[in-house]
C-alpha atoms as a PDB file:
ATOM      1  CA  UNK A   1       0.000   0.000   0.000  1.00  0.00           C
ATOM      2  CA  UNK A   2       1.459   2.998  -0.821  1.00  0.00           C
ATOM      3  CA  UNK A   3       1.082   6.693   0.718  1.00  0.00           C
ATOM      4  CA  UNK A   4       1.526  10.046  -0.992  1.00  0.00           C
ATOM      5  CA  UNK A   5       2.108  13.383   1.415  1.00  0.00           C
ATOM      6  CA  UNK A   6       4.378  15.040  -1.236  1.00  0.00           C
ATOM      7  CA  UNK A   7       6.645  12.730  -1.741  1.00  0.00           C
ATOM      8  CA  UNK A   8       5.825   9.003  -2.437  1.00  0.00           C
ATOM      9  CA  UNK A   9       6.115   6.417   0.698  1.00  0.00           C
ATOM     10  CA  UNK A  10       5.816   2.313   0.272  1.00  0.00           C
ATOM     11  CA  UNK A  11       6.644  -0.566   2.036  1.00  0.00           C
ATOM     12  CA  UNK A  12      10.092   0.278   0.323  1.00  0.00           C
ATOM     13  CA  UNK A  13      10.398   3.348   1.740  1.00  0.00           C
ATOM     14  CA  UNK A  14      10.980   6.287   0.024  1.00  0.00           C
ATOM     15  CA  UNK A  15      11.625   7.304  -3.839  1.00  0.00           C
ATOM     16  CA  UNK A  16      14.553   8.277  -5.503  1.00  0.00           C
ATOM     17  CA  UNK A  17      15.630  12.071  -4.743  1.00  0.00           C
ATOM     18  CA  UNK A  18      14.834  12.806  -8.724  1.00  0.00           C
ATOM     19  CA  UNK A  19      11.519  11.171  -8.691  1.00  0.00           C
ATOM     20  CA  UNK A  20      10.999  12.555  -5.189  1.00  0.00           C
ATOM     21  CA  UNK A  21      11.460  16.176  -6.097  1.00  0.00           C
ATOM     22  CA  UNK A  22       9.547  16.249  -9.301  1.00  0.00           C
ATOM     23  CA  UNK A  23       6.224  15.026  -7.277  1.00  0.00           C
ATOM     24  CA  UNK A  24       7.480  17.818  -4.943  1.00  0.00           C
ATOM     25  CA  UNK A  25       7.555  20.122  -7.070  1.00  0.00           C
ATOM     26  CA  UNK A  26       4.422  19.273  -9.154  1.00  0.00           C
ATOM     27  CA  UNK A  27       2.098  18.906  -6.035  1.00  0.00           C
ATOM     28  CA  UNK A  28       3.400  22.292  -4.189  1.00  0.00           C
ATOM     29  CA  UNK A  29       2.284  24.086  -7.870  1.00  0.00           C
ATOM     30  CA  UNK A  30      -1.197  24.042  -6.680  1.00  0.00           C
ATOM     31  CA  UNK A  31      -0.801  25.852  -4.028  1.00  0.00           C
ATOM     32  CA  UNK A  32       0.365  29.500  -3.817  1.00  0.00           C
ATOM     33  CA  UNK A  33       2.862  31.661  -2.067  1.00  0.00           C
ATOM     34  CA  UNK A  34       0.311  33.042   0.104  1.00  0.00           C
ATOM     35  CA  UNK A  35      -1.474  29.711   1.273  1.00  0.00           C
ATOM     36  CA  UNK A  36       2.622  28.523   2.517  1.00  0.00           C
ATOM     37  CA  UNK A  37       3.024  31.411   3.941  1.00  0.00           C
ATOM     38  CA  UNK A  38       0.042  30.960   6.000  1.00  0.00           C
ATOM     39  CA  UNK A  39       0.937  27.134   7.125  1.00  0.00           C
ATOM     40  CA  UNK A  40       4.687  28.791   7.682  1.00  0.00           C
ATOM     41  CA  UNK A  41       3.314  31.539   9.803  1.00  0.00           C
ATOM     42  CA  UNK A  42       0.748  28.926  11.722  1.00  0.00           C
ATOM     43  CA  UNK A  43       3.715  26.986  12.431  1.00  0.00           C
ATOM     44  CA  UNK A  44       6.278  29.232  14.196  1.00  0.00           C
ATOM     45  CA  UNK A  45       3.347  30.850  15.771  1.00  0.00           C
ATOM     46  CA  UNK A  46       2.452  27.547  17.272  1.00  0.00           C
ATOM     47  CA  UNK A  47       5.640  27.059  18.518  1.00  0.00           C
ATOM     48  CA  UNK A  48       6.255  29.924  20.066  1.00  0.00           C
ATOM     49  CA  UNK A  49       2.488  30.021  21.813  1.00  0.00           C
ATOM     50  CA  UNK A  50       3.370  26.608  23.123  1.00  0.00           C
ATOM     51  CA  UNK A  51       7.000  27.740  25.204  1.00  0.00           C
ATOM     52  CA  UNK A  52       6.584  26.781  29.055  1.00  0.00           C
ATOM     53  CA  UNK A  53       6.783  29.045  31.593  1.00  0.00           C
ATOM     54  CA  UNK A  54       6.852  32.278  28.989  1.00  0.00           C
ATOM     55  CA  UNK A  55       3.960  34.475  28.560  1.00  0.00           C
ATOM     56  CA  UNK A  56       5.455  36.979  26.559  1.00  0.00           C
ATOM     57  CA  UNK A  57       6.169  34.516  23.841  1.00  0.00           C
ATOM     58  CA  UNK A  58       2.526  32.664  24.201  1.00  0.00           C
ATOM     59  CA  UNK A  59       1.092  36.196  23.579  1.00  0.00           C
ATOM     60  CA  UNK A  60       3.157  36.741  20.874  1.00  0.00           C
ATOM     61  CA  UNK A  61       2.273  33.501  19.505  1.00  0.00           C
ATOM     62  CA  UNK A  62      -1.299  33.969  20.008  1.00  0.00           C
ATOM     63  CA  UNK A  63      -1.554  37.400  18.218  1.00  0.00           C
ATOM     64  CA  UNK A  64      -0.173  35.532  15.182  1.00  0.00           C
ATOM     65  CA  UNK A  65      -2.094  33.003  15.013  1.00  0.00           C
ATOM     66  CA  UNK A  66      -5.469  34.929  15.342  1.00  0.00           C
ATOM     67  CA  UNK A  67      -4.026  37.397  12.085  1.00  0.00           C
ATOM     68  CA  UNK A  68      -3.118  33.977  10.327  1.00  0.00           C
ATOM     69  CA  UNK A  69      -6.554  32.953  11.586  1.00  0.00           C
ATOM     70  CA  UNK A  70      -8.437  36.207   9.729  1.00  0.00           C
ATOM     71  CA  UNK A  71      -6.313  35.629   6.545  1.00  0.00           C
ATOM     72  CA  UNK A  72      -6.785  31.669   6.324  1.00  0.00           C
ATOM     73  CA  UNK A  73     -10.552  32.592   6.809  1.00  0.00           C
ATOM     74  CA  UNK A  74     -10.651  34.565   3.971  1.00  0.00           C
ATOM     75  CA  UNK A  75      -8.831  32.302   1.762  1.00  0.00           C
ATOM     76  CA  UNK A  76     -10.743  29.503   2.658  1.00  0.00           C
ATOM     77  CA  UNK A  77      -7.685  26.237   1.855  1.00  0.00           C
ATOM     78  CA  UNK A  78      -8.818  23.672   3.266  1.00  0.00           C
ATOM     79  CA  UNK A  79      -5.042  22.454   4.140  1.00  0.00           C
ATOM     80  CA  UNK A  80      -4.475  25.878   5.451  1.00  0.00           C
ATOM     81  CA  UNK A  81      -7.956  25.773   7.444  1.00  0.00           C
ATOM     82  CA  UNK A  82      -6.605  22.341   9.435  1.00  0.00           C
ATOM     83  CA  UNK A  83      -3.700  23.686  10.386  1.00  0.00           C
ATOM     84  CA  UNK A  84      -4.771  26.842  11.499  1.00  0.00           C
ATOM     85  CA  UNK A  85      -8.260  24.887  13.316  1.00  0.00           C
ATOM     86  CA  UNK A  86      -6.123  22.602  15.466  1.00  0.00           C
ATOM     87  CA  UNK A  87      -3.061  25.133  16.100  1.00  0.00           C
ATOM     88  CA  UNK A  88      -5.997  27.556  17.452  1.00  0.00           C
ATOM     89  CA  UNK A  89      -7.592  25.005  19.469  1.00  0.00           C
ATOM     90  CA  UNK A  90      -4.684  24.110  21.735  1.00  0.00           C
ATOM     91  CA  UNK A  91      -3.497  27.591  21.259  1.00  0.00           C
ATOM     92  CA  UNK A  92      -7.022  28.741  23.416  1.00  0.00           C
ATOM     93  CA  UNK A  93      -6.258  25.181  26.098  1.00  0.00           C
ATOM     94  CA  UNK A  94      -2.886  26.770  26.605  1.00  0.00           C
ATOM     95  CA  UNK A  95      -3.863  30.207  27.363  1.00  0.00           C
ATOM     96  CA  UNK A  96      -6.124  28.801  29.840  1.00  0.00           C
ATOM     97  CA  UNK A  97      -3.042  27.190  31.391  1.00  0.00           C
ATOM     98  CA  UNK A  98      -1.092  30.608  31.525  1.00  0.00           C
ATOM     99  CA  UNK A  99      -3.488  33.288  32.451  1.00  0.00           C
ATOM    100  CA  UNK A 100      -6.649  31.753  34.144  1.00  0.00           C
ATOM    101  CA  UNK A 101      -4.420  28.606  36.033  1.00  0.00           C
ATOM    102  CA  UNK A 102      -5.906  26.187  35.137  1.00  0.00           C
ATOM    103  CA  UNK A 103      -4.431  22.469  35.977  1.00  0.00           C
ATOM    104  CA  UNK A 104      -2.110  20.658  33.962  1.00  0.00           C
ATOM    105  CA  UNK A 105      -3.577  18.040  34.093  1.00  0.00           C
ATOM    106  CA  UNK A 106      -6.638  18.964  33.092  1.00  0.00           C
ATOM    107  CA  UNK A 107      -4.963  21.136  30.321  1.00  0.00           C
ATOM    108  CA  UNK A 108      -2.854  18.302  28.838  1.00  0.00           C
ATOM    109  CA  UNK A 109      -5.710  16.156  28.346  1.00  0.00           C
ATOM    110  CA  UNK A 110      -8.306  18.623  26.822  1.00  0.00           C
ATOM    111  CA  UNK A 111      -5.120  18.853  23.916  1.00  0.00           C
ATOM    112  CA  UNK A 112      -6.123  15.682  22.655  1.00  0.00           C
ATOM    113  CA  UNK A 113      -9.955  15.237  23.284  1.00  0.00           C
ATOM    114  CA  UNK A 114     -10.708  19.004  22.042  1.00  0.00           C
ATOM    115  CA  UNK A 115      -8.952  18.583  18.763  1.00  0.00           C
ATOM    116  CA  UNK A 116     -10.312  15.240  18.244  1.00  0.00           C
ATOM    117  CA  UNK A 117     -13.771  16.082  19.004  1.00  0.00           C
ATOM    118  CA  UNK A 118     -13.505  18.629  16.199  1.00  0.00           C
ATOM    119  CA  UNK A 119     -11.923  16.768  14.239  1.00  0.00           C
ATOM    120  CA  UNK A 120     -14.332  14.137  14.533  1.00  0.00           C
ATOM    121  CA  UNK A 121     -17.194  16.408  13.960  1.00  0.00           C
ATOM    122  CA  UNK A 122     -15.733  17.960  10.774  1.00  0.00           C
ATOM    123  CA  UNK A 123     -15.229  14.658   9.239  1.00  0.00           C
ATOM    124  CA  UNK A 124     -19.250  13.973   9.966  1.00  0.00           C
ATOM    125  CA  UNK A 125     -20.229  17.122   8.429  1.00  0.00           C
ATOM    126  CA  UNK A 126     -17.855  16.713   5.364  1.00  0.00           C
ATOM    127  CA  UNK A 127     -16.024  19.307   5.983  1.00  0.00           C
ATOM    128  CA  UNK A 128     -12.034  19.973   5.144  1.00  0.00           C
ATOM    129  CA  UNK A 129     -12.077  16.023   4.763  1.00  0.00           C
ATOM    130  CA  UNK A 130      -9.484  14.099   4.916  1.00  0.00           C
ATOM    131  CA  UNK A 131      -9.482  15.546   8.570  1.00  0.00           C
ATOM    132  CA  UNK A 132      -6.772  13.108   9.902  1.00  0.00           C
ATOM    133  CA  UNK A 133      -5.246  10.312   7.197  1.00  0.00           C
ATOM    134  CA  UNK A 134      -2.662   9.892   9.066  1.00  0.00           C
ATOM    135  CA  UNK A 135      -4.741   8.739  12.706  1.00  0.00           C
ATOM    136  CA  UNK A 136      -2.825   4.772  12.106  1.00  0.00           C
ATOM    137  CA  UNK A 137       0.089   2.775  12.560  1.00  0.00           C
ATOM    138  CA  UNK A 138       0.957   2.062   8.932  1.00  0.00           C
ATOM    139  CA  UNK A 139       3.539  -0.697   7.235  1.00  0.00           C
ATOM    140  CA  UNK A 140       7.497  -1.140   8.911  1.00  0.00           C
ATOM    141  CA  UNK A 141       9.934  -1.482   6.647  1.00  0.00           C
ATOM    142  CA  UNK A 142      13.157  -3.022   7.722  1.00  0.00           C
ATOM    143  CA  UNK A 143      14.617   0.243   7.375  1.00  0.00           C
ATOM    144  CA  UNK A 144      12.006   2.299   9.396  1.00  0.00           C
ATOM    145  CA  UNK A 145      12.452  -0.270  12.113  1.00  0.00           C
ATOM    146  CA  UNK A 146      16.126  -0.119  12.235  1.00  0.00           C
ATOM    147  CA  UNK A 147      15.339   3.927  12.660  1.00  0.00           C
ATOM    148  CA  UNK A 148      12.605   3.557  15.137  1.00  0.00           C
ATOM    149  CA  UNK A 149      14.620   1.508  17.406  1.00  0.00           C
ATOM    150  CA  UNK A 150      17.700   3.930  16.875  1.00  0.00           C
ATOM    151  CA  UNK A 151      15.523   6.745  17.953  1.00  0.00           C
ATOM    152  CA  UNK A 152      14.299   5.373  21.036  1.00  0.00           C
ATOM    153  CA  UNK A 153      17.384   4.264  21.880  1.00  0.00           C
ATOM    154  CA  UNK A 154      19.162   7.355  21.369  1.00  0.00           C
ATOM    155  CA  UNK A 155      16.390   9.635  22.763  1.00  0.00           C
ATOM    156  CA  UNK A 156      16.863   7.311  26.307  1.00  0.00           C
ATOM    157  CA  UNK A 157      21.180   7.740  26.234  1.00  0.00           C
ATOM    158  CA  UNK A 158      20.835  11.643  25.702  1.00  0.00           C
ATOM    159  CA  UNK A 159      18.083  12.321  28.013  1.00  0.00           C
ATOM    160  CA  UNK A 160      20.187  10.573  30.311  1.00  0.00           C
ATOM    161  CA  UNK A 161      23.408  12.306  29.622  1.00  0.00           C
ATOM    162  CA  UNK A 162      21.494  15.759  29.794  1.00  0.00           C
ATOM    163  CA  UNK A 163      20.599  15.032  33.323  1.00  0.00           C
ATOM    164  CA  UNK A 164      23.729  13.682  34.351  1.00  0.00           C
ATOM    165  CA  UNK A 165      25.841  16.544  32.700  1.00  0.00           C
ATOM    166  CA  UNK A 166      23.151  20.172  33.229  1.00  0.00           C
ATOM    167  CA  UNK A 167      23.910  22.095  35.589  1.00  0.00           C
ATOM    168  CA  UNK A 168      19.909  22.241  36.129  1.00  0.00           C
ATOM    169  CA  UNK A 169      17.262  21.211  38.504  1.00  0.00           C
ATOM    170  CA  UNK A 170      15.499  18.335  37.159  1.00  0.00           C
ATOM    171  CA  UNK A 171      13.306  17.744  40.579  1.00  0.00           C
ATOM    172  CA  UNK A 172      11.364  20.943  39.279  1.00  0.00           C
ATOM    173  CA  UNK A 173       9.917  18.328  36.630  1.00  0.00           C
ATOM    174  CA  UNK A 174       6.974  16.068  37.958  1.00  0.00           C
ATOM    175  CA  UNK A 175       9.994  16.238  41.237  1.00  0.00           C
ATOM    176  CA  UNK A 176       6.380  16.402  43.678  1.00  0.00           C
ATOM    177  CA  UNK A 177       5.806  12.780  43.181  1.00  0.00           C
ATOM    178  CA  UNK A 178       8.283  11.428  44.916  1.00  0.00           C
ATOM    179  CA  UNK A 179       6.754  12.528  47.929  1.00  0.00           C
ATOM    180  CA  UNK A 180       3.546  11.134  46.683  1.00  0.00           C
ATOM    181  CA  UNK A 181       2.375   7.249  47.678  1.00  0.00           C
ATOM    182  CA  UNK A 182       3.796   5.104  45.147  1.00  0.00           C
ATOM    183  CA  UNK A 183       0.909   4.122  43.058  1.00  0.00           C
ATOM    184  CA  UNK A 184      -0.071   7.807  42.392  1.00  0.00           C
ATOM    185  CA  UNK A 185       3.361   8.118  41.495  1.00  0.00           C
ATOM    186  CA  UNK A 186       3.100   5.413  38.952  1.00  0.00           C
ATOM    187  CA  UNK A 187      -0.301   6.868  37.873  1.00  0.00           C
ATOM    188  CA  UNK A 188       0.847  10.234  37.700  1.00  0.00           C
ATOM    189  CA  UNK A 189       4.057   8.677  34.939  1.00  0.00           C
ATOM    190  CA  UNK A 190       2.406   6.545  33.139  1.00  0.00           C
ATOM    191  CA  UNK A 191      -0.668   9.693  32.662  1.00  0.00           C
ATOM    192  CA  UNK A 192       2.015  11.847  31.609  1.00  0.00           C
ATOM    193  CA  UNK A 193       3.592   9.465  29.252  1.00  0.00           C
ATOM    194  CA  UNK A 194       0.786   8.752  27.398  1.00  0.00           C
ATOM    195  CA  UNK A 195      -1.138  11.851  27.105  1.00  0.00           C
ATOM    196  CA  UNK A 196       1.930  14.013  26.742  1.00  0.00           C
ATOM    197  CA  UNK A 197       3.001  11.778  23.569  1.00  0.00           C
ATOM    198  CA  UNK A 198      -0.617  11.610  22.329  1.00  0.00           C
ATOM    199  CA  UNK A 199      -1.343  15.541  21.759  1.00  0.00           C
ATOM    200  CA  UNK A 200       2.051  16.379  20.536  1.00  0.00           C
ATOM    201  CA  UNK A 201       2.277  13.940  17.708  1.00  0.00           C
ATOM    202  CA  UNK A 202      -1.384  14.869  16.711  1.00  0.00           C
ATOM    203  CA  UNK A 203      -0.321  18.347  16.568  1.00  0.00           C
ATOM    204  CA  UNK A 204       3.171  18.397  15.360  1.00  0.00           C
ATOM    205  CA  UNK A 205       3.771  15.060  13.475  1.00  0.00           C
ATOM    206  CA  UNK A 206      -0.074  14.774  12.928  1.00  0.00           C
ATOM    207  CA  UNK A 207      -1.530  17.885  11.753  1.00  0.00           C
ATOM    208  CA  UNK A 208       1.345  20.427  11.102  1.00  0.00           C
ATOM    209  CA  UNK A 209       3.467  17.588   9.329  1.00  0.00           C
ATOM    210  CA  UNK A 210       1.043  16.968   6.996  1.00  0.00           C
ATOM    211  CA  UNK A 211      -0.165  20.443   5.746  1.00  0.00           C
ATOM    212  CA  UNK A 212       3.240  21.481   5.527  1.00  0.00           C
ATOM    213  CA  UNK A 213       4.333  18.272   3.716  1.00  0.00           C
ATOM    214  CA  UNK A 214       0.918  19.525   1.014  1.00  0.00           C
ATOM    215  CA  UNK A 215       2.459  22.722   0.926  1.00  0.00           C
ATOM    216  CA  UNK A 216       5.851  22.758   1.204  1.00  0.00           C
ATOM    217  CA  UNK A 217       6.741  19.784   0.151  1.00  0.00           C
ATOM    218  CA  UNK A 218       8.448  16.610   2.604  1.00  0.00           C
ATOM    219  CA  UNK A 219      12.077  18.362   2.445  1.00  0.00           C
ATOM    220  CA  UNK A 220      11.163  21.516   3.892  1.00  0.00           C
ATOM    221  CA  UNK A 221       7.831  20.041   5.831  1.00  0.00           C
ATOM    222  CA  UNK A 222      10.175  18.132   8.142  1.00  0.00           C
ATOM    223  CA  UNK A 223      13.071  21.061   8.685  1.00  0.00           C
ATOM    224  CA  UNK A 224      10.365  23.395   9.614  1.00  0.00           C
ATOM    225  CA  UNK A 225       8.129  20.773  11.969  1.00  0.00           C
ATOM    226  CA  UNK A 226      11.412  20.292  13.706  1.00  0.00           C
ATOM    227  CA  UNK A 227      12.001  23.007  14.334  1.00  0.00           C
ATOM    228  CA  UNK A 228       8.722  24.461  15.381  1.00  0.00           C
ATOM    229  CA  UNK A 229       8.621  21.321  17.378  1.00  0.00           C
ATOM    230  CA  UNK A 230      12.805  22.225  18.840  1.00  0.00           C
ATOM    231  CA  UNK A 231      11.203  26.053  19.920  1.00  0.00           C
ATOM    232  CA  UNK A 232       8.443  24.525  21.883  1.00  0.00           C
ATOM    233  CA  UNK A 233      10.422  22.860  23.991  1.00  0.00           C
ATOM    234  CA  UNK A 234      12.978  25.743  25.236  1.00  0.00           C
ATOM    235  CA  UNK A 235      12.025  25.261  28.707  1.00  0.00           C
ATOM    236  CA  UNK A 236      11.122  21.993  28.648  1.00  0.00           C
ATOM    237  CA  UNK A 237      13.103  18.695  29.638  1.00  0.00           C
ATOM    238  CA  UNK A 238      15.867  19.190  28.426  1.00  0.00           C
ATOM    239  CA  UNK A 239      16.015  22.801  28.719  1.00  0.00           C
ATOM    240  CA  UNK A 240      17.933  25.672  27.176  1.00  0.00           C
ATOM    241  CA  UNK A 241      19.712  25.946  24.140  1.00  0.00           C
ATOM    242  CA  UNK A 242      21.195  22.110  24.038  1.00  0.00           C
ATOM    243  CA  UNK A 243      17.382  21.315  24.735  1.00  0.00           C
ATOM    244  CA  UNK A 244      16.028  23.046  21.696  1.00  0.00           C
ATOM    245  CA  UNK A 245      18.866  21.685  19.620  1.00  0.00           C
ATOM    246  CA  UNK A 246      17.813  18.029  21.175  1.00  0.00           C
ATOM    247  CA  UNK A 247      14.304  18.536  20.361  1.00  0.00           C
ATOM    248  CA  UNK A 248      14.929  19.308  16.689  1.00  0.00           C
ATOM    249  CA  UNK A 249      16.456  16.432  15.956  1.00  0.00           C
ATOM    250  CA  UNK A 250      14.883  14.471  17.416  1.00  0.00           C
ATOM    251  CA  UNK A 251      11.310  15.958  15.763  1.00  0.00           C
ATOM    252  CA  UNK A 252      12.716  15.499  12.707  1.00  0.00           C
ATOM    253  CA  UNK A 253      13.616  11.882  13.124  1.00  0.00           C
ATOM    254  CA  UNK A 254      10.114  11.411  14.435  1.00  0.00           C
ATOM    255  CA  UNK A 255       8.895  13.125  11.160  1.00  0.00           C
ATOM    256  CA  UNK A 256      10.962  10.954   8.869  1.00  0.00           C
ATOM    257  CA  UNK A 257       9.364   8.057  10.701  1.00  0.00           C
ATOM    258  CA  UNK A 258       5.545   9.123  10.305  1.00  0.00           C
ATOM    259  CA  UNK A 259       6.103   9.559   6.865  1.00  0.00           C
ATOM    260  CA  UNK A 260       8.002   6.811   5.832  1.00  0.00           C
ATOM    261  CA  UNK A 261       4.616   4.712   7.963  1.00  0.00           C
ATOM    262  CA  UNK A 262       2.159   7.083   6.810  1.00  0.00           C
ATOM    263  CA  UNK A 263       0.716   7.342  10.117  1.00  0.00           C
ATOM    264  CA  UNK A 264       1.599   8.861  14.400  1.00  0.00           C
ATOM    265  CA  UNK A 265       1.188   5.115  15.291  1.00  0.00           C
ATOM    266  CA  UNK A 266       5.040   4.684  16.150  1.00  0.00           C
ATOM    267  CA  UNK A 267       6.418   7.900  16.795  1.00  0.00           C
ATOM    268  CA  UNK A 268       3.850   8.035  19.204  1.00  0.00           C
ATOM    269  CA  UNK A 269       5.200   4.865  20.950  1.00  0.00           C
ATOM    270  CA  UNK A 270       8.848   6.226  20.443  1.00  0.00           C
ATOM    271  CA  UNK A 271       7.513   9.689  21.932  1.00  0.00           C
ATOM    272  CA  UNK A 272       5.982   7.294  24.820  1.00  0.00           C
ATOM    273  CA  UNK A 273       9.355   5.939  25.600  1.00  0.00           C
ATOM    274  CA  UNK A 274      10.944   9.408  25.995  1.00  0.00           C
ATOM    275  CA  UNK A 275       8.333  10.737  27.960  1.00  0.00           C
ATOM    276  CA  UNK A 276       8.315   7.759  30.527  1.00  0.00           C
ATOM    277  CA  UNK A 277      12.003   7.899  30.920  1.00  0.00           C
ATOM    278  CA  UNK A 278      11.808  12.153  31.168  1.00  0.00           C
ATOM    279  CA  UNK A 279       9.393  11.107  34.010  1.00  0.00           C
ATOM    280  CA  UNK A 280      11.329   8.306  35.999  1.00  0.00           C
ATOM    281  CA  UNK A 281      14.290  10.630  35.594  1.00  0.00           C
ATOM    282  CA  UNK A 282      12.894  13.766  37.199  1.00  0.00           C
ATOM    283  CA  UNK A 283      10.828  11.151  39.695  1.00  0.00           C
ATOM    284  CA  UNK A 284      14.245   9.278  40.782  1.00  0.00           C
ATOM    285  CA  UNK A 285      16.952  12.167  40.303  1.00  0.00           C
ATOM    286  CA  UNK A 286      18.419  13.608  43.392  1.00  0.00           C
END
């Protein structure tokens, strides 16, 4: 079965770079300058709404997206439309988060049953269908499992190395628990680990991936996912400049493997595995 997001994906994997870029280039014709710049926009706006512990930036990010909001209105591109819908969505959770305190908790989870609500009433109505093609697992090739395990693995060793080498306080992250009984402790990581994983690869690998990949074609789709996805996390875990820089790459690894699947199935299980070790590490670190 074969998948086509700008470039062309089998169970083989990718095409050639020749064959590749002429489907690039003959898919990104129909759209225009203004409708990329619009997904470009929605992305970095995203990404900067979406920094922890930074209102300034979340305003920022905010005011951008509601202009990109008024213009993708007007223009009325479906791709464009997704992208901005779902970036807007957990653009109006996170707010709620910053200014009006509301839980994490409660936050985190609203990121994936809000969008998917919407999504799933859009679909039912017919509107800006296909609303989420890429909501599966999708094939393994030998050489997408050779990269999945790779990332995992390497996502584990650096996360470790960060917080063996930062001069930071990693306690700060989910540190509470350990001072919680042991099976809300457990609860509280595996909660994280899953929900965390589940809205960000619906956003970033899901959604933003996917438009960009329409517009911009799968080249430039996965450098700027990445690094949306790197400037989201500049106060996250791993923090700081090394923590954006991890972030990228690994995004963009993550990207590679939705596309070369076709679906968030696995980088969703690879983001899983990150987030649970993030977890134990800031739960066990003294």
């Amino acid at each position: 079965m074969a998948v086509s997001f700008g470039w062309k994906f089998s169970d083989r994997g990718m095409m050639s770079d020749s064959v590749a870029s002429r489907t690039d280039t003959a898919e990104r014709r129909s759209f225009s300058r203004f409708e990329r710049a619009l997904t470009l926009a929605t992305a970095i706006a995203i990404g900067l709404t979406l920094v922890p512990e930074s209102p300034p930036l979340t305003t920022t990010g905010v005011i951008a997206l509601l202009l990109v909001t008024l213009f993708a209105c007007r223009r009325r591109s479906p791709a464009v439309l997704r992208m901005v819908l779902c970036s807007d969505l957990i653009a109006f959770l996170f707010t709620l988060y910053v200014y009006a305190g509301w839980p994490p908790a409660l936050i985190t989870t609203s990121f994936v049953v809000v969008p998917v609500a919407a999504g799933v009433a859009l679909h039912r109505l017919g509107r800006l269908r296909p609303v989420a093609p890429w909501l599966k697992w999708g094939p393994l090739a030998p050489v997408t499992i050779a990269l999945f395990v790779t990332t995992i693995v390497a996502s584990v060793a650096g996360l470790v190395l960060w917080t063996l080498t930062a001069d930071a306080d990693v306690s700060e992250y989910l540190g509470g628990l350990r001072y919680a009984p042991p099976w809300q402790a457990v609860a509280a990581i595996v909660g994280f680990a899953l929900v965390n994983a589940a809205w960000e690869e619906l956003l970033f690998r899901g959604v933003l991936l996917t438009e960009l990949v329409n517009t911009w074609g799968l080249r430039a789709a996965l450098v700027i996912e990445s690094i949306t996805f790197g400037i989201s996390h500049a106060n996250g875990f791993p923090s700081g400049p090394v923590g954006v820089v991890m972030a990228l790459a690994w995004g963009y690894l993550l990207g590679v493997i939705r596309m070369r699947t076709g679906g968030i199935g696995y980088p969703y299980a690879a983001h899983v595995a990150a987030n649970t070790t993030i977890a134990l590490l800031a739960y066990l670190y003294i």
